[in-house]
PDB file of N, CA and C in Angstrom:
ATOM      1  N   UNK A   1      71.614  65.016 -11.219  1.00  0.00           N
ATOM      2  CA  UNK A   1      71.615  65.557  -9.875  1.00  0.00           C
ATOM      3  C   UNK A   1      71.237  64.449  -8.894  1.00  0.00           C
ATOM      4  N   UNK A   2      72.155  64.437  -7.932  1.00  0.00           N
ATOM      5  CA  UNK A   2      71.412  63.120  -6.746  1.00  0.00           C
ATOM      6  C   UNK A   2      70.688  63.472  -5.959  1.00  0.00           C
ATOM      7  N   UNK A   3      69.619  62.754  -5.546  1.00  0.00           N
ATOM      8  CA  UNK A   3      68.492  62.552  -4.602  1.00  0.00           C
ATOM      9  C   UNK A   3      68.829  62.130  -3.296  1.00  0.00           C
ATOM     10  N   UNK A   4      68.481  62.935  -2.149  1.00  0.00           N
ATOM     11  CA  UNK A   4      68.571  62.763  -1.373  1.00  0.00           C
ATOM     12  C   UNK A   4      68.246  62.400  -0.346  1.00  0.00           C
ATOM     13  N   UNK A   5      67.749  61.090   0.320  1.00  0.00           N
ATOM     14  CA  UNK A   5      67.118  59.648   1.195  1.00  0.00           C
ATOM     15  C   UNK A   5      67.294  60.107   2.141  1.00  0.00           C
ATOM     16  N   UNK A   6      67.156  58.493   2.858  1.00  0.00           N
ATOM     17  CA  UNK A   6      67.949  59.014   4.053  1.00  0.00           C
ATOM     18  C   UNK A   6      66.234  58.362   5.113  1.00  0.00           C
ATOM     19  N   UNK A   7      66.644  57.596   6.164  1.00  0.00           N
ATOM     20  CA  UNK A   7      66.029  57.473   7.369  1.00  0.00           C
ATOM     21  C   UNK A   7      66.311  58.123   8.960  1.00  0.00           C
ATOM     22  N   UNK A   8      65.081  58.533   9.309  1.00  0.00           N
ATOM     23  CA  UNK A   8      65.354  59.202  10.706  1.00  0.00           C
ATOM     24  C   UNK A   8      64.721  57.976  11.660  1.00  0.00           C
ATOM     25  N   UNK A   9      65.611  57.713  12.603  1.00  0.00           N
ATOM     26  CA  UNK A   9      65.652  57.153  13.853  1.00  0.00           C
ATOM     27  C   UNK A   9      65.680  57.888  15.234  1.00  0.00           C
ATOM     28  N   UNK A  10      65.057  57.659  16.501  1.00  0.00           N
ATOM     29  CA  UNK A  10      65.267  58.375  17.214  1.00  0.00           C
ATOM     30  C   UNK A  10      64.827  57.695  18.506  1.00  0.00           C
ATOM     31  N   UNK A  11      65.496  58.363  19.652  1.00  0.00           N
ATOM     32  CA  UNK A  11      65.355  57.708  20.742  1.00  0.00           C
ATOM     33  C   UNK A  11      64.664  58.233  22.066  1.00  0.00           C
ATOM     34  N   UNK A  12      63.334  58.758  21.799  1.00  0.00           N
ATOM     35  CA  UNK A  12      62.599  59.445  22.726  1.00  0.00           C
ATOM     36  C   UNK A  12      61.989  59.037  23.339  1.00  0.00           C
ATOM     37  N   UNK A  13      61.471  57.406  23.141  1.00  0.00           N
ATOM     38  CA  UNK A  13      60.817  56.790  24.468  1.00  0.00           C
ATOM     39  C   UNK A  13      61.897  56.339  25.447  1.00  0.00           C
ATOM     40  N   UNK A  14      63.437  56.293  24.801  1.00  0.00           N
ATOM     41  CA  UNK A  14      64.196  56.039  25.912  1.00  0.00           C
ATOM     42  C   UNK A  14      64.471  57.406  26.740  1.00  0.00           C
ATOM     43  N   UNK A  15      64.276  58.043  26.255  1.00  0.00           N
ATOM     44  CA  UNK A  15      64.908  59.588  27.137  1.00  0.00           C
ATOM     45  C   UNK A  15      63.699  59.940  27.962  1.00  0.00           C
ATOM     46  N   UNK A  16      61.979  59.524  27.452  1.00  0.00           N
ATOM     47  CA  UNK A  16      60.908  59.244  28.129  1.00  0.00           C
ATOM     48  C   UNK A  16      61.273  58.529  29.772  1.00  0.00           C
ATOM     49  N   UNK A  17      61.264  57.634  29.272  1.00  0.00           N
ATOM     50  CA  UNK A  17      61.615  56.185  30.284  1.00  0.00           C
ATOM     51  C   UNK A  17      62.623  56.929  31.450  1.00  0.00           C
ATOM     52  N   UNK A  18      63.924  57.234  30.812  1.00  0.00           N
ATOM     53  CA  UNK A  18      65.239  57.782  31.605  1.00  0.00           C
ATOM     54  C   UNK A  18      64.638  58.766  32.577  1.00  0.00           C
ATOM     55  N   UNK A  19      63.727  59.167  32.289  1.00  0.00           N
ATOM     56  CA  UNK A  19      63.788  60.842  32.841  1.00  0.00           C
ATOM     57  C   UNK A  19      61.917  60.704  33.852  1.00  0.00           C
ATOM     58  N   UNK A  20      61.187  59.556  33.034  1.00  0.00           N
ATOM     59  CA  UNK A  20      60.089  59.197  34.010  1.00  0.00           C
ATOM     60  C   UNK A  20      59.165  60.086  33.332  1.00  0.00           C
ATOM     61  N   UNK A  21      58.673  60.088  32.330  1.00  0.00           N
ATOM     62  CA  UNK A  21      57.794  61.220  31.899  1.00  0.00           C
ATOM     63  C   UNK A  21      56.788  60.677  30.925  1.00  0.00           C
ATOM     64  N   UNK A  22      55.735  60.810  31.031  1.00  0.00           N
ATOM     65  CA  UNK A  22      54.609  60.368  30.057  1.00  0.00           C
ATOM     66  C   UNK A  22      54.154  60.919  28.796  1.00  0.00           C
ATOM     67  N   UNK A  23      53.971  60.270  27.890  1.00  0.00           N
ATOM     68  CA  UNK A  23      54.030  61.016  26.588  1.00  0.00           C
ATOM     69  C   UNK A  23      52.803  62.401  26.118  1.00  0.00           C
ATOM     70  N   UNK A  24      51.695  62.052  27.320  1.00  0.00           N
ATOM     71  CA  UNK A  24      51.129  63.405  27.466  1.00  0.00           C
ATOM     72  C   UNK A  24      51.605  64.473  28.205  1.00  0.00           C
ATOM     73  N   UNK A  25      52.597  64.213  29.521  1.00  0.00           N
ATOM     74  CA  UNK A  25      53.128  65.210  29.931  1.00  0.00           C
ATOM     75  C   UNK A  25      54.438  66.255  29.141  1.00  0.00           C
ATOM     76  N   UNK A  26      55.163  65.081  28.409  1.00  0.00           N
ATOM     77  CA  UNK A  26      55.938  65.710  27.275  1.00  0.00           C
ATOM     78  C   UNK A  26      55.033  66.356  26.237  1.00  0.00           C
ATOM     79  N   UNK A  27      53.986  65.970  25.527  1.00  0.00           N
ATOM     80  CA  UNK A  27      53.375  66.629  24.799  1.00  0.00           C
ATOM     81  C   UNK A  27      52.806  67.808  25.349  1.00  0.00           C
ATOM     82  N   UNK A  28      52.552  68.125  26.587  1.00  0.00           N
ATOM     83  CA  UNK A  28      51.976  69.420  26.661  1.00  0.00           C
ATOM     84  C   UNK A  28      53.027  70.653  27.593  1.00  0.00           C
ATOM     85  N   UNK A  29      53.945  70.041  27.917  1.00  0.00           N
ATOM     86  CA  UNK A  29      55.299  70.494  27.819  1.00  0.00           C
ATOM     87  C   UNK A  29      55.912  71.306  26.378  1.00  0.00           C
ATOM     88  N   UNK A  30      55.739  70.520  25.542  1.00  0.00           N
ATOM     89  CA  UNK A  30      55.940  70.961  23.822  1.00  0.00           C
ATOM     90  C   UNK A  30      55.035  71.510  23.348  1.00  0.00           C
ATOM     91  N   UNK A  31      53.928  71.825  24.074  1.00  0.00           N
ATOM     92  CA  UNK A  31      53.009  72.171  23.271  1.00  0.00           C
ATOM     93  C   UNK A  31      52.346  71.374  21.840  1.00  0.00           C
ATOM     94  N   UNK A  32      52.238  70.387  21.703  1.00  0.00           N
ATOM     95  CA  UNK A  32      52.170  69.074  20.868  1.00  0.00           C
ATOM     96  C   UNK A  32      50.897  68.119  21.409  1.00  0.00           C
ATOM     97  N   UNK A  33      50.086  67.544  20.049  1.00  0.00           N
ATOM     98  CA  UNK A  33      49.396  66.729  20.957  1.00  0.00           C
ATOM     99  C   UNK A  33      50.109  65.296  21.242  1.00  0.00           C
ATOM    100  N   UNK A  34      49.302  64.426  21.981  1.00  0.00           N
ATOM    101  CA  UNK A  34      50.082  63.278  22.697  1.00  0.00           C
ATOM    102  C   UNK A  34      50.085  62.134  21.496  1.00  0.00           C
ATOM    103  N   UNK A  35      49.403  62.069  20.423  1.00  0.00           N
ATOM    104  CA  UNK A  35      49.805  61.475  18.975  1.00  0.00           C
ATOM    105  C   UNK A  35      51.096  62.387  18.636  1.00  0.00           C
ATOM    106  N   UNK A  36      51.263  63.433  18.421  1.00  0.00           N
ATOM    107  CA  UNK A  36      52.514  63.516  18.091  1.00  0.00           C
ATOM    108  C   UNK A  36      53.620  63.041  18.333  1.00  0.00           C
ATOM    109  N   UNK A  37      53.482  63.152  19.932  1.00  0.00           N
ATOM    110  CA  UNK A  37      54.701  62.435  20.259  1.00  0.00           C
ATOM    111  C   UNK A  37      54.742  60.541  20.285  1.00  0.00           C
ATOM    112  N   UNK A  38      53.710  60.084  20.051  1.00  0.00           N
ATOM    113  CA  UNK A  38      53.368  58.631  19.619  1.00  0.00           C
ATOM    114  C   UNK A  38      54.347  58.309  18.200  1.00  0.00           C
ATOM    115  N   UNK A  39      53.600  59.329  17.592  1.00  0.00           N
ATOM    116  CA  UNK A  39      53.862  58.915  15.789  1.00  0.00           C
ATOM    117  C   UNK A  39      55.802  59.428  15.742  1.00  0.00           C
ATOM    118  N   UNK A  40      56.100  60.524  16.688  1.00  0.00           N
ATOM    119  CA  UNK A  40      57.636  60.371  16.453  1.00  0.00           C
ATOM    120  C   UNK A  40      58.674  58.837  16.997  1.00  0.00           C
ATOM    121  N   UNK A  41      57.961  58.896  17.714  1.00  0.00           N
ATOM    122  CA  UNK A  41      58.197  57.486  18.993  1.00  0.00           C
ATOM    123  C   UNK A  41      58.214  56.078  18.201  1.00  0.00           C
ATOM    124  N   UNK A  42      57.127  56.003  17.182  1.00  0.00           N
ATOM    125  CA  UNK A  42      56.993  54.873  16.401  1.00  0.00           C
ATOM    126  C   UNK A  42      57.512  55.120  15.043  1.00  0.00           C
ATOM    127  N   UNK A  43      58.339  56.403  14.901  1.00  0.00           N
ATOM    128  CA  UNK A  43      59.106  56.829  13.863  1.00  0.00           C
ATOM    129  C   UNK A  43      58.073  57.037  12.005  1.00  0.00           C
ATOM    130  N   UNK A  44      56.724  57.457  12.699  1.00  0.00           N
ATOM    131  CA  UNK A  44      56.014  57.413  11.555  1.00  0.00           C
ATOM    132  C   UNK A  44      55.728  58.955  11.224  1.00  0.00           C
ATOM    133  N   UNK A  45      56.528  59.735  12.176  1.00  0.00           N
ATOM    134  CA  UNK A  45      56.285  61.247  11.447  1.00  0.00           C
ATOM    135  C   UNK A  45      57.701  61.929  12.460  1.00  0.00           C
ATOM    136  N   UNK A  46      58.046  62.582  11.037  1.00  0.00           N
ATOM    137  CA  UNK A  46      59.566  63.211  11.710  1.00  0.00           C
ATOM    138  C   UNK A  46      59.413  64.676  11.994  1.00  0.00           C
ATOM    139  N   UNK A  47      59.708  65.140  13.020  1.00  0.00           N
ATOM    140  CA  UNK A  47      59.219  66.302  13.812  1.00  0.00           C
ATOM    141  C   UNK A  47      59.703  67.283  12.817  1.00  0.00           C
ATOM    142  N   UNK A  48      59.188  68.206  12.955  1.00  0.00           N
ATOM    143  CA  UNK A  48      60.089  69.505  12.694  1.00  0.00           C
ATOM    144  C   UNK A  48      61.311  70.019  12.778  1.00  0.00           C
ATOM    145  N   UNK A  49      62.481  70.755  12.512  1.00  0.00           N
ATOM    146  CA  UNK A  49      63.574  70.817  12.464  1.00  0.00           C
ATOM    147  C   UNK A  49      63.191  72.147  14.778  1.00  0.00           C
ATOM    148  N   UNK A  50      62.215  72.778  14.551  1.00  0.00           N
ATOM    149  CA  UNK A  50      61.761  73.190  15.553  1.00  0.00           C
ATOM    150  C   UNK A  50      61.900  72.620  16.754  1.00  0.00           C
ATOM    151  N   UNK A  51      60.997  71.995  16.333  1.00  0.00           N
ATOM    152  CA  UNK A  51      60.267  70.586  17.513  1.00  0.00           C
ATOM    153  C   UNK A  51      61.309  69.478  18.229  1.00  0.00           C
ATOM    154  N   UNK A  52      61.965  69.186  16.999  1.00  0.00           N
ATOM    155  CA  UNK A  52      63.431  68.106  17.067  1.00  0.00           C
ATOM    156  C   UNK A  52      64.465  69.207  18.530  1.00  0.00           C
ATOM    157  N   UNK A  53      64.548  70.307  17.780  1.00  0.00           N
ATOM    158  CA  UNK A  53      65.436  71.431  19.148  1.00  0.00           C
ATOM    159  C   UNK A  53      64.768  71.414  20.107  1.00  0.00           C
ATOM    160  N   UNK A  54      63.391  71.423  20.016  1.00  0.00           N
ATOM    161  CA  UNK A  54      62.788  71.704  21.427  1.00  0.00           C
ATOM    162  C   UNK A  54      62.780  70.882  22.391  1.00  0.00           C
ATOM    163  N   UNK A  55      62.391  69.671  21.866  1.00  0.00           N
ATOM    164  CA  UNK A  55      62.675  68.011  22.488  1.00  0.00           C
ATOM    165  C   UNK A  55      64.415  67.836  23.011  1.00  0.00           C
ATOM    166  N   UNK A  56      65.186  68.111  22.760  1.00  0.00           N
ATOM    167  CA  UNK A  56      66.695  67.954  22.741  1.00  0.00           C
ATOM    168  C   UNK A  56      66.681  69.108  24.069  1.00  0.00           C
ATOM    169  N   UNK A  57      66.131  69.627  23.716  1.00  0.00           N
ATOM    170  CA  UNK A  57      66.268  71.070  24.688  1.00  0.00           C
ATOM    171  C   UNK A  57      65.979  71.214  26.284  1.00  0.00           C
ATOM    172  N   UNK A  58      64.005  70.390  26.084  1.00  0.00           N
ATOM    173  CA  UNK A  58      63.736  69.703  27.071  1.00  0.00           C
ATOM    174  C   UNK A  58      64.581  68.782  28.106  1.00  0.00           C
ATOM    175  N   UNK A  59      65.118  67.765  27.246  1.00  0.00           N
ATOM    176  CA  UNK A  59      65.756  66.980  27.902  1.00  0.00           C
ATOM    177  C   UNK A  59      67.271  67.451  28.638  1.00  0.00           C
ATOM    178  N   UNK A  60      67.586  68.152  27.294  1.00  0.00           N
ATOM    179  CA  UNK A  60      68.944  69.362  27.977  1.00  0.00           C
ATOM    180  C   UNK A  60      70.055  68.160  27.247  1.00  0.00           C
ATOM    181  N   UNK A  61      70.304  67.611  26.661  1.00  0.00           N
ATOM    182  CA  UNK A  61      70.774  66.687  25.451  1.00  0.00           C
ATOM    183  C   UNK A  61      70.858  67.891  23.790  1.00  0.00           C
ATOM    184  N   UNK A  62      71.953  67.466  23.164  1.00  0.00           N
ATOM    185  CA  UNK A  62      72.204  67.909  22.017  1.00  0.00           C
ATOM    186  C   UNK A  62      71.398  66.564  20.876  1.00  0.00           C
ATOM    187  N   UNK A  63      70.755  67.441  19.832  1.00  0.00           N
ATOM    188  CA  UNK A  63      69.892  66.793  18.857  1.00  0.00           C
ATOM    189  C   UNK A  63      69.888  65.501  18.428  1.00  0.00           C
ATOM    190  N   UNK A  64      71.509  65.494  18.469  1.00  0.00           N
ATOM    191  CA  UNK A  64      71.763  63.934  17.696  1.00  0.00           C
ATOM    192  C   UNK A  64      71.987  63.051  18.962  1.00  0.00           C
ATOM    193  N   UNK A  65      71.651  63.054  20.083  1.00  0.00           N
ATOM    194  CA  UNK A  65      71.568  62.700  21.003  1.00  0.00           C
ATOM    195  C   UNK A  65      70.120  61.615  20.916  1.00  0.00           C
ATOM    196  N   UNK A  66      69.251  62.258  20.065  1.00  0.00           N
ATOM    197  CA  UNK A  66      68.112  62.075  20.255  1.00  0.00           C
ATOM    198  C   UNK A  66      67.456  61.552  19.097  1.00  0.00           C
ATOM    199  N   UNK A  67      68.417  62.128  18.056  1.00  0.00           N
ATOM    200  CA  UNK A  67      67.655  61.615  16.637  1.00  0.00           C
ATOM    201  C   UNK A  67      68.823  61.624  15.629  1.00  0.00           C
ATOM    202  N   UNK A  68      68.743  60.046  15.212  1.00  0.00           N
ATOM    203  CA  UNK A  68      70.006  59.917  14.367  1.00  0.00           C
ATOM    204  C   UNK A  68      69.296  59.996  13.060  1.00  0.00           C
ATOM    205  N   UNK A  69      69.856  60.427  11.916  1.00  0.00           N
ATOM    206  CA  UNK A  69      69.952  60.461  10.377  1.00  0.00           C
ATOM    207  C   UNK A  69      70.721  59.091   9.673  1.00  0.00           C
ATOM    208  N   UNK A  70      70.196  58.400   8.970  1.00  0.00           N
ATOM    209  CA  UNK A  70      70.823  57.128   8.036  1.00  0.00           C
ATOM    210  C   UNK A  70      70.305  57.535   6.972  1.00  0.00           C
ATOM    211  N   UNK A  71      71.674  57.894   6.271  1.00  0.00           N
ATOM    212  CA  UNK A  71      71.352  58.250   4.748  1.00  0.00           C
ATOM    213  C   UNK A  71      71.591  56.563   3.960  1.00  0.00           C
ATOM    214  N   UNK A  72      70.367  56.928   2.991  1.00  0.00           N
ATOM    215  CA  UNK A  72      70.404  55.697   2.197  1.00  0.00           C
ATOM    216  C   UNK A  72      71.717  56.082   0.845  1.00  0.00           C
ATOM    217  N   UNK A  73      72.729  55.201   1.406  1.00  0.00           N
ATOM    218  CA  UNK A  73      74.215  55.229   0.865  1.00  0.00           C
ATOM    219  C   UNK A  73      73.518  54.535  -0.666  1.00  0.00           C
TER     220      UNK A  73
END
């Protein structure tokens, strides 16, 4: 059976930046603390399948807009 990898990338301090918003004001926007949105930002914790919609949602952008998938081929 194959195993399934795979890296998440994502681009939320640019949609940060684009849109002028501070990572505590997005975090309490999301209801999230402001490490959360750090550790997605520095790609060291991958949100929730939730959280990922909610962020996309915020911005008013579709998911993969925001967070790409690289499967380890």
């Amino acid at each position: 059976m194959k195993e399934y990898g795979g890296t998440m990338e994502n681009k939320l301090k640019v949609f940060r930046a684009m849109n002028d918003i501070t990572q505590e004001d997005l975090a309490k926007a999301l209801g999230v603390t402001r490490q959360t949105i750090i550790a997605i930002e520095k790609n060291k914790y991958d949100p929730s399948l939730k959280l990922a919609f909610n962020i996309a949602k915020y911005f008013k952008v579709q998911i993969e807009d925001i967070f790409i998938y690289n499967p380890d081929l």
